[in-house]
N, C-alpha and C. Protein backbone atom coordinates (compact mmCIF):
# COMPACT_ATOMS: atom_id res chain seq x y z
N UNK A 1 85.40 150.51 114.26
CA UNK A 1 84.54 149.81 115.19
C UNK A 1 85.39 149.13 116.26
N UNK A 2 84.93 148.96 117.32
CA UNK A 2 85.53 148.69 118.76
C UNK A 2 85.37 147.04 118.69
N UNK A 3 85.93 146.45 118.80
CA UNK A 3 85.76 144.95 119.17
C UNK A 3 85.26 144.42 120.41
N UNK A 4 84.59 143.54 120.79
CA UNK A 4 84.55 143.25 122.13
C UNK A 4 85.65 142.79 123.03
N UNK A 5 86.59 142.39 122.23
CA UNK A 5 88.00 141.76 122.59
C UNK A 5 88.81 143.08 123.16
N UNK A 6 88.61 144.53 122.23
CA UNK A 6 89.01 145.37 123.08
C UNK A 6 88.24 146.41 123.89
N UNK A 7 86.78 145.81 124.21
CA UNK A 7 86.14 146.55 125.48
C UNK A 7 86.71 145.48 126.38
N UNK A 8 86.72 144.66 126.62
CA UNK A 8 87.16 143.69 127.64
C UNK A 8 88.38 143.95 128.55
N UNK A 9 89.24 144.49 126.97
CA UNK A 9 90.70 144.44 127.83
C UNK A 9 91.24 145.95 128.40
N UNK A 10 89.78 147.17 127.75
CA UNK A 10 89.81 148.57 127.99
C UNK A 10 88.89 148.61 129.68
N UNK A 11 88.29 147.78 129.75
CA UNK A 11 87.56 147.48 130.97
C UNK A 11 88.35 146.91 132.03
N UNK A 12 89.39 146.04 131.61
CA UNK A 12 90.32 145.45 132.74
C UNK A 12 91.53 146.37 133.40
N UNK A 13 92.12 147.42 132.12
CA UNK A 13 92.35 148.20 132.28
C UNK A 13 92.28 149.21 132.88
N UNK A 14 91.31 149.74 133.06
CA UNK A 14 90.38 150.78 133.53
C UNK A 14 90.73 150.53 135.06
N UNK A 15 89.69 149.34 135.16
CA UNK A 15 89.60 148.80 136.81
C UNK A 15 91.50 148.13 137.29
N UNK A 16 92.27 148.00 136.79
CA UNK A 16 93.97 148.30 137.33
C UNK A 16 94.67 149.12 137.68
N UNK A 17 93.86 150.50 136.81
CA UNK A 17 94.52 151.30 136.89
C UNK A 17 93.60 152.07 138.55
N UNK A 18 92.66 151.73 138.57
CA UNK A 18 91.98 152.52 139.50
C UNK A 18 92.61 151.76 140.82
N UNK A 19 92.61 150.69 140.66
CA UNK A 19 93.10 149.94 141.65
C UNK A 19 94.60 149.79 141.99
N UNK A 20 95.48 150.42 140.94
CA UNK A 20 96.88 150.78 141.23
C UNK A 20 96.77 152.09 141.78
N UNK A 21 96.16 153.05 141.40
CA UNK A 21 95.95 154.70 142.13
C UNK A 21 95.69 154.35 143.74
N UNK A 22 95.01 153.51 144.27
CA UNK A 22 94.00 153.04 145.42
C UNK A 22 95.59 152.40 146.53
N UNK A 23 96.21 151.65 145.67
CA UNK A 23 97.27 150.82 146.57
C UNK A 23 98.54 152.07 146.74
N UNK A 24 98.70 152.90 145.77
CA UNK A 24 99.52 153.45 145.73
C UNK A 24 99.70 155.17 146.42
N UNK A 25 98.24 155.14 147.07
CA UNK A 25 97.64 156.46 147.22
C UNK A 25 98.18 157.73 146.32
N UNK A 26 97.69 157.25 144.93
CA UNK A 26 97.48 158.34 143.67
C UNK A 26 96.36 158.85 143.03
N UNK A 27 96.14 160.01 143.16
CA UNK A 27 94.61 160.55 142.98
C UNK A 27 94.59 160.24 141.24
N UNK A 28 93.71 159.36 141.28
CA UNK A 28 93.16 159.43 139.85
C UNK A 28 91.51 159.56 139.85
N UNK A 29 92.01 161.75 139.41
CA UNK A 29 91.02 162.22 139.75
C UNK A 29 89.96 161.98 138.51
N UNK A 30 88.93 162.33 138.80
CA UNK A 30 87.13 162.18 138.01
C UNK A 30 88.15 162.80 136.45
N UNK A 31 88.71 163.20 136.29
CA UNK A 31 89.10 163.61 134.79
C UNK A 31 90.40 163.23 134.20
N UNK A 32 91.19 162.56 134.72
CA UNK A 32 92.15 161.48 134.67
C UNK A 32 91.43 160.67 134.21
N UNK A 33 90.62 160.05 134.73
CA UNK A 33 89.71 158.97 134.38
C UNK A 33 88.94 158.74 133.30
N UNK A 34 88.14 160.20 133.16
CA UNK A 34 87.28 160.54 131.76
C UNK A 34 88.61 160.15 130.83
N UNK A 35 89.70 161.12 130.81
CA UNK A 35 90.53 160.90 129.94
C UNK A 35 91.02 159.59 129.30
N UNK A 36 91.55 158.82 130.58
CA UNK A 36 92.06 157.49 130.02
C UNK A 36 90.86 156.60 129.70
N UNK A 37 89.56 156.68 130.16
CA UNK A 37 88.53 156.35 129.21
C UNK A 37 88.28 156.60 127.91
N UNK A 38 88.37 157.98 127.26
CA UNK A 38 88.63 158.07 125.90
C UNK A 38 89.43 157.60 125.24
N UNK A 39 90.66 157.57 126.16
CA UNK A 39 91.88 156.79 125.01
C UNK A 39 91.81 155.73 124.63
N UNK A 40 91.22 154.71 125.70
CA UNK A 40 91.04 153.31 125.64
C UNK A 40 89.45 153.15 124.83
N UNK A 41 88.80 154.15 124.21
CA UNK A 41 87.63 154.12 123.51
C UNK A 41 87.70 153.65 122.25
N UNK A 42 89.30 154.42 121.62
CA UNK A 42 89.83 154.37 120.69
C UNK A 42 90.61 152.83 120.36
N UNK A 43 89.90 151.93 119.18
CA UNK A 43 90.36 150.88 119.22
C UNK A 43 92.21 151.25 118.49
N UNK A 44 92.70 151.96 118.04
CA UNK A 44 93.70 152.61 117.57
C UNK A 44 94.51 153.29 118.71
N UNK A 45 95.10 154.19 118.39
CA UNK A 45 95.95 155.44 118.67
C UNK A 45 95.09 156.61 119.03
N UNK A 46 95.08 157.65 119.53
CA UNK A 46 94.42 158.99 119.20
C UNK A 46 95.14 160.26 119.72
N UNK A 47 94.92 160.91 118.91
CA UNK A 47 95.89 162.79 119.24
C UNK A 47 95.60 162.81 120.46
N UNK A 48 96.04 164.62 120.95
CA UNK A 48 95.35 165.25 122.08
C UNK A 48 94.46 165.64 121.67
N UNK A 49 94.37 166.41 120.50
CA UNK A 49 93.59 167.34 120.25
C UNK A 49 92.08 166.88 119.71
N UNK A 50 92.18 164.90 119.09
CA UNK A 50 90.89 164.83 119.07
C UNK A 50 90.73 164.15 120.24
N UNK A 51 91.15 163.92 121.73
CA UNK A 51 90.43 163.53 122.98
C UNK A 51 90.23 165.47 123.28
N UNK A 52 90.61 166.67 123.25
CA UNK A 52 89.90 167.52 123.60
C UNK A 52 88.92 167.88 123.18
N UNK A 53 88.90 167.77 121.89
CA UNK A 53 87.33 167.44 121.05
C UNK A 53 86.32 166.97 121.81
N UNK A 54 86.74 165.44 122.35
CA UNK A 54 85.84 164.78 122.63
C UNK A 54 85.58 165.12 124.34
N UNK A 55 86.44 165.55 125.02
CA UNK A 55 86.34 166.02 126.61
C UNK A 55 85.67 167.08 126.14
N UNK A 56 85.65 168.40 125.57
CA UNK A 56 84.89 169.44 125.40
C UNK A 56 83.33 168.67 125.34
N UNK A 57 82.67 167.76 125.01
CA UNK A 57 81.50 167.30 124.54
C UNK A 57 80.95 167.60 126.15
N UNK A 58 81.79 166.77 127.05
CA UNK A 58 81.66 166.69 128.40
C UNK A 58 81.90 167.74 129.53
N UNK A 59 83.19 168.20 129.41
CA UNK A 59 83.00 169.66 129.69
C UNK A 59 83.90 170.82 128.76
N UNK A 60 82.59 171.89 128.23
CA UNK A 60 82.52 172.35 127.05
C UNK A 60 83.57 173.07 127.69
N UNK A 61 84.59 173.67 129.03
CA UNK A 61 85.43 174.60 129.31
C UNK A 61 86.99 173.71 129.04
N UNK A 62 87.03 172.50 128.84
CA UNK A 62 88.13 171.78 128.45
C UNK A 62 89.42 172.91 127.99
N UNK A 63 90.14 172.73 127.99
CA UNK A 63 91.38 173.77 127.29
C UNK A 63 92.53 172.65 127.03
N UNK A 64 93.55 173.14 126.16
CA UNK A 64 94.66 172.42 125.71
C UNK A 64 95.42 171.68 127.34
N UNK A 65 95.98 172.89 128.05
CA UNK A 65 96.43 172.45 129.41
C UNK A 65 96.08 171.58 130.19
N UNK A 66 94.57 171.37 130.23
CA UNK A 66 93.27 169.98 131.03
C UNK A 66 94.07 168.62 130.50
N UNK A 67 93.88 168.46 128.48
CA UNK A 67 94.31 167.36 128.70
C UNK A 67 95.71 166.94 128.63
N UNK A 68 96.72 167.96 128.63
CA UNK A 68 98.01 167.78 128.47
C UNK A 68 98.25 167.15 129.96
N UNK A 69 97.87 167.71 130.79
CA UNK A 69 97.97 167.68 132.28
C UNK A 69 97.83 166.08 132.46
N UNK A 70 96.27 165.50 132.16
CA UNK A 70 96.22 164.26 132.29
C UNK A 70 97.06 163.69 131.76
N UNK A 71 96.58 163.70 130.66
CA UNK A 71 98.04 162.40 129.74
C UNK A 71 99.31 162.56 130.54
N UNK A 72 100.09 163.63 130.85
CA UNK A 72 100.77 163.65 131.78
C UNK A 72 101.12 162.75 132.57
N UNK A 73 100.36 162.76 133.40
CA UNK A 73 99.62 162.03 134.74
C UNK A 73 99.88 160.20 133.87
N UNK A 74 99.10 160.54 133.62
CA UNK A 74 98.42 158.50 132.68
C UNK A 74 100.38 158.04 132.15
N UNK A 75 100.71 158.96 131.42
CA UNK A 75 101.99 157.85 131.26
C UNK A 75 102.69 158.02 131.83
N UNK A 76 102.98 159.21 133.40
CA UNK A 76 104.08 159.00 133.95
C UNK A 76 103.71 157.53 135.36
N UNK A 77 102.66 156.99 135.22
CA UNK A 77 102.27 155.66 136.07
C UNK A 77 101.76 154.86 134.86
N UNK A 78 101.93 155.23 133.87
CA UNK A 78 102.25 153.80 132.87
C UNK A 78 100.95 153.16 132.75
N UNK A 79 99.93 154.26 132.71
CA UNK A 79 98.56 153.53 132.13
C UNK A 79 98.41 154.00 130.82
N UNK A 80 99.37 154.87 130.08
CA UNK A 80 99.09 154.82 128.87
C UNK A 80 100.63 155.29 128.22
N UNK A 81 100.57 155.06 127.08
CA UNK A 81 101.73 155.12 126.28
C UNK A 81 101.90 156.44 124.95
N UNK A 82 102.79 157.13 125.16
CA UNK A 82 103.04 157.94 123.64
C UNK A 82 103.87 157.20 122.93
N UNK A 83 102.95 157.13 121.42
CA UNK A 83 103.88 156.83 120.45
C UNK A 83 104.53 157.80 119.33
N UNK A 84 105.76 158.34 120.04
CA UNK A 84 106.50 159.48 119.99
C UNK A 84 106.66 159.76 118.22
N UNK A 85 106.75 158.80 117.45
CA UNK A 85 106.59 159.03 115.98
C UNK A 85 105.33 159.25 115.29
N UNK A 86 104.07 159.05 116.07
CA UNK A 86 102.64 159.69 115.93
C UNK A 86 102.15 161.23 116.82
N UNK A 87 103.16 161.04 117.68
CA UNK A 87 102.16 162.03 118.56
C UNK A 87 100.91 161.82 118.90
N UNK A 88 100.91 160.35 119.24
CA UNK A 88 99.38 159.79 119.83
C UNK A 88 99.60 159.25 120.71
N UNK A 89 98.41 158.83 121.47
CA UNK A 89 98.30 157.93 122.65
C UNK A 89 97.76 156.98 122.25
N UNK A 90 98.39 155.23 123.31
CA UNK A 90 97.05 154.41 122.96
C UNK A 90 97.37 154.09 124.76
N UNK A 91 95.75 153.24 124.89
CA UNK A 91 95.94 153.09 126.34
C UNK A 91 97.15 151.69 126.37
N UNK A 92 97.71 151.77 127.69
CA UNK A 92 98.94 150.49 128.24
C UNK A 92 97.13 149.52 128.65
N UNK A 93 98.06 147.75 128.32
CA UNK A 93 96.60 146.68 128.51
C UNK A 93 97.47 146.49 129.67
N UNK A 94 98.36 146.51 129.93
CA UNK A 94 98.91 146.16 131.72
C UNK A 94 100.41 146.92 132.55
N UNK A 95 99.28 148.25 132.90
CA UNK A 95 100.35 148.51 133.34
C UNK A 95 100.57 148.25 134.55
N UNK A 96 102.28 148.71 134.92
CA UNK A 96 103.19 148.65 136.33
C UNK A 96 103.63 147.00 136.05
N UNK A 97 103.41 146.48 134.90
CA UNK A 97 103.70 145.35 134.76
C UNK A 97 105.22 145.04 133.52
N UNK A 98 105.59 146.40 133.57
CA UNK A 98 106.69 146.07 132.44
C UNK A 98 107.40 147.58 132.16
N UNK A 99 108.41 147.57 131.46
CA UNK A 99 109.24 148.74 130.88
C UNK A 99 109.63 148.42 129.60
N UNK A 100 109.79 147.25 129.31
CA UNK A 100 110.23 147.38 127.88
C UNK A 100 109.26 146.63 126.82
N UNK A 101 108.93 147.29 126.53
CA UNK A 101 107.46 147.39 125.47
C UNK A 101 108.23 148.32 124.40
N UNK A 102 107.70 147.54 123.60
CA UNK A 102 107.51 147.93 122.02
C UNK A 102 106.41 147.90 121.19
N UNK A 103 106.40 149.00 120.38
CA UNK A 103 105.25 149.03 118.96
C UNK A 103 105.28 148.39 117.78
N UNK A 104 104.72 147.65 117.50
CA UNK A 104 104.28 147.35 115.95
C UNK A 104 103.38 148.43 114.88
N UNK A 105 103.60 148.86 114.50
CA UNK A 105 102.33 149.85 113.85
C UNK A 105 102.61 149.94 112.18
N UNK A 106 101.53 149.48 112.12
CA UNK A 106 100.87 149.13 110.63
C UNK A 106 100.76 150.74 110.09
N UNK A 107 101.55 150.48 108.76
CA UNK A 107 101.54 151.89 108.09
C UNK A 107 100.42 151.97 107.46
N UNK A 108 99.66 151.04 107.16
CA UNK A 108 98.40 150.90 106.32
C UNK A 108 97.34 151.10 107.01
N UNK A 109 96.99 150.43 107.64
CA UNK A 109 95.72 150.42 108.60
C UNK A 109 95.97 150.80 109.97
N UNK A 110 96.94 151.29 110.31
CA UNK A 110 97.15 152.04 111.55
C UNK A 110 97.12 150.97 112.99
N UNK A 111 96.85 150.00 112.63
CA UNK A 111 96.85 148.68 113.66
C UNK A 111 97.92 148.70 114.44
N UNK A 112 97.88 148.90 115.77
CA UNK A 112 99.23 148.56 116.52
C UNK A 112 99.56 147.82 117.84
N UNK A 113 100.25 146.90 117.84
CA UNK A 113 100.54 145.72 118.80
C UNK A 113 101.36 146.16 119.79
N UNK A 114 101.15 146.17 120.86
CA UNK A 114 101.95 146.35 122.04
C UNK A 114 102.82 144.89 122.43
N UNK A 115 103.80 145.09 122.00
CA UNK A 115 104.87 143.90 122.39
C UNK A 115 105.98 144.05 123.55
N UNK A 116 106.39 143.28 124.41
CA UNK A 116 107.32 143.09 125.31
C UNK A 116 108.49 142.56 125.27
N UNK A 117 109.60 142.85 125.78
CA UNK A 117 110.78 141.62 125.82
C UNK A 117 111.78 142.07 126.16
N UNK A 118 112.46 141.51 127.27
CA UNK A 118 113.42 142.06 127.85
C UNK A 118 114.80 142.11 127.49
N UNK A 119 114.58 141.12 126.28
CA UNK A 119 116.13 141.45 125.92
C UNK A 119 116.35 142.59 124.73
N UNK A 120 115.02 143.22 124.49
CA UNK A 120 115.83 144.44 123.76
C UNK A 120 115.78 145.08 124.65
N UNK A 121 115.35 145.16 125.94
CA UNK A 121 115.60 146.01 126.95
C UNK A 121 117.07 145.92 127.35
N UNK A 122 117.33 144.82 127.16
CA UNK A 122 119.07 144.21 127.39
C UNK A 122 119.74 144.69 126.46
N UNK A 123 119.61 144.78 125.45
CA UNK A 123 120.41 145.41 124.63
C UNK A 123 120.70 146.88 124.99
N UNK A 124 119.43 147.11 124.25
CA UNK A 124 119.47 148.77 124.67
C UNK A 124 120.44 149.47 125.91
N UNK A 125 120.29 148.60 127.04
CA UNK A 125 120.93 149.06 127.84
C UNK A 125 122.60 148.63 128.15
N UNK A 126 122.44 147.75 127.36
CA UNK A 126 124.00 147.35 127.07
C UNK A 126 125.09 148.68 126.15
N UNK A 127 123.93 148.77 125.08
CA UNK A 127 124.53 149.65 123.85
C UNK A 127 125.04 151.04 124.98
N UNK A 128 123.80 151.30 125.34
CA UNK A 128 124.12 153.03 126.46
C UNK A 128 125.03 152.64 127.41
N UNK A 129 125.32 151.62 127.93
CA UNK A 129 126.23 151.77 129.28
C UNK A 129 127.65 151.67 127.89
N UNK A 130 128.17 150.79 127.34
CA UNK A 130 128.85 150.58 126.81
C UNK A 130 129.46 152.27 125.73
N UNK A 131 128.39 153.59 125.64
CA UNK A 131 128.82 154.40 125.20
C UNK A 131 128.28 155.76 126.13
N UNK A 132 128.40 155.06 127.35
CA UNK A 132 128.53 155.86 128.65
C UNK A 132 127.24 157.00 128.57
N UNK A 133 126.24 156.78 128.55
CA UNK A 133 124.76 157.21 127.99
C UNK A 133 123.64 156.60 129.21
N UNK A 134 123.46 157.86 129.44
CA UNK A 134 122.56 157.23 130.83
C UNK A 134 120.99 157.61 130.07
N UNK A 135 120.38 156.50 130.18
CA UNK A 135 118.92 156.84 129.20
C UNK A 135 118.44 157.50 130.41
N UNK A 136 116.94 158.16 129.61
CA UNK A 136 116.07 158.65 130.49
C UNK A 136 114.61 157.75 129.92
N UNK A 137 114.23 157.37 128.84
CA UNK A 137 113.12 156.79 128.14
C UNK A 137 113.54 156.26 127.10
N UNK A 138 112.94 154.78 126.94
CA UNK A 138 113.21 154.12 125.68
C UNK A 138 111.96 153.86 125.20
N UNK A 139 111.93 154.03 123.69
CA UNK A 139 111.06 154.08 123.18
C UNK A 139 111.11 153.29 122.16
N UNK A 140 110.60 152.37 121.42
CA UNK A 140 110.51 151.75 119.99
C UNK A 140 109.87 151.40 119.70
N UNK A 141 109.44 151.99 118.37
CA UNK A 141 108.29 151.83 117.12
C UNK A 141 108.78 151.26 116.22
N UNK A 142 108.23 150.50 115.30
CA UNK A 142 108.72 149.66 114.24
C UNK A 142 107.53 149.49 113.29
N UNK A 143 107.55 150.45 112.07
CA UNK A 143 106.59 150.56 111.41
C UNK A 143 106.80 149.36 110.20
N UNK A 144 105.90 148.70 109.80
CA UNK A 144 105.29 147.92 108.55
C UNK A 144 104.24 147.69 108.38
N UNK A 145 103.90 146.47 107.72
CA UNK A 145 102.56 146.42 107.54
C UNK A 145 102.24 144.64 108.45
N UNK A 146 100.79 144.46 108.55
CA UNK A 146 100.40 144.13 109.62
C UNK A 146 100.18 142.80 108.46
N UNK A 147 99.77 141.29 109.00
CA UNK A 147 99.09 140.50 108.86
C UNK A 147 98.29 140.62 107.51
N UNK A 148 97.32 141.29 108.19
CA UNK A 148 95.91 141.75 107.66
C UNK A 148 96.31 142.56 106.41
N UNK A 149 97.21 143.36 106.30
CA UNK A 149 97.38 143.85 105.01
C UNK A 149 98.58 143.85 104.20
N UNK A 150 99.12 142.74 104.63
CA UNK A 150 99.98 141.61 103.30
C UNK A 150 99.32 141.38 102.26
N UNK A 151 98.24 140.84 103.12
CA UNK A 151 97.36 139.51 102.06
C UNK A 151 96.75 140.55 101.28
């Protein structure tokens, strides 16, 4: 079940991202849009293959390439995120507003926190210059269990 806490922040979302496409003159076309609407539907994570599921509902000619294309699109302007040890997407709550973001993700209940902070961004980039390593994407997931399923 969807919270209202995250229609709110899938709604603020939504309207940033349309409004970063608008300042930036980037077509975020009618199915870009459908797309990153589904992702952000998902109070979780979700595959490709169940948002083509769910784009086929809408248009039944959908193919693998449609939504690879978008997602594409969505995280190379940082409105949405792969979490490269799921092979899922969840939507970004603010993007063009950061690079070094990190995951929390609950092995139990699949719950996952989008966290920030620049000094593991500092690190990270300390460690690579220091062993002459020019990144291209940093990524970090950090799986345990959440709050909610300690107790």
């Amino acid at each position: 079940m969807v919270s209202k806490k995250h229609k709110e922040v899938a709604s603020q979302a939504l309207y940033r991202a349309e409004n970063i496409c608008k300042q930036e003159g980037i077509k975020l076309t009618k199915l870009r849009q459908t797309v990153l609407k589904l992702v952000w539907k998902e109070p979780g994570y979700v595959k490709a293959y169940d948002l083509l599921d769910k784009l086929k509902k809408i248009d039944p000619s959908a193919k693998p390439p449609t939504i690879y294309r978008s997602l594409d699109f969505l995280i190379e302007h940082g409105f949405i995120h792969k979490l490269q040890s799921l092979n899922a997407f969840i939507g970004c709550s603010h993007p063009h507003e950061h690079k070094e973001c990190y995951f929390l993700i609950c092995d139990n209940c699949q719950k996952i926190e989008e966290c920030c902070s620049k000094k593991i961004l500092k690190v990270v980039e300390s460690t690579s210059n220091q062993n002459k390593f020019a990144l291209n994407q940093v990524t970090l997931e950090i799986s345990g269990r959440c709050q909610n399923c300690l107790h």
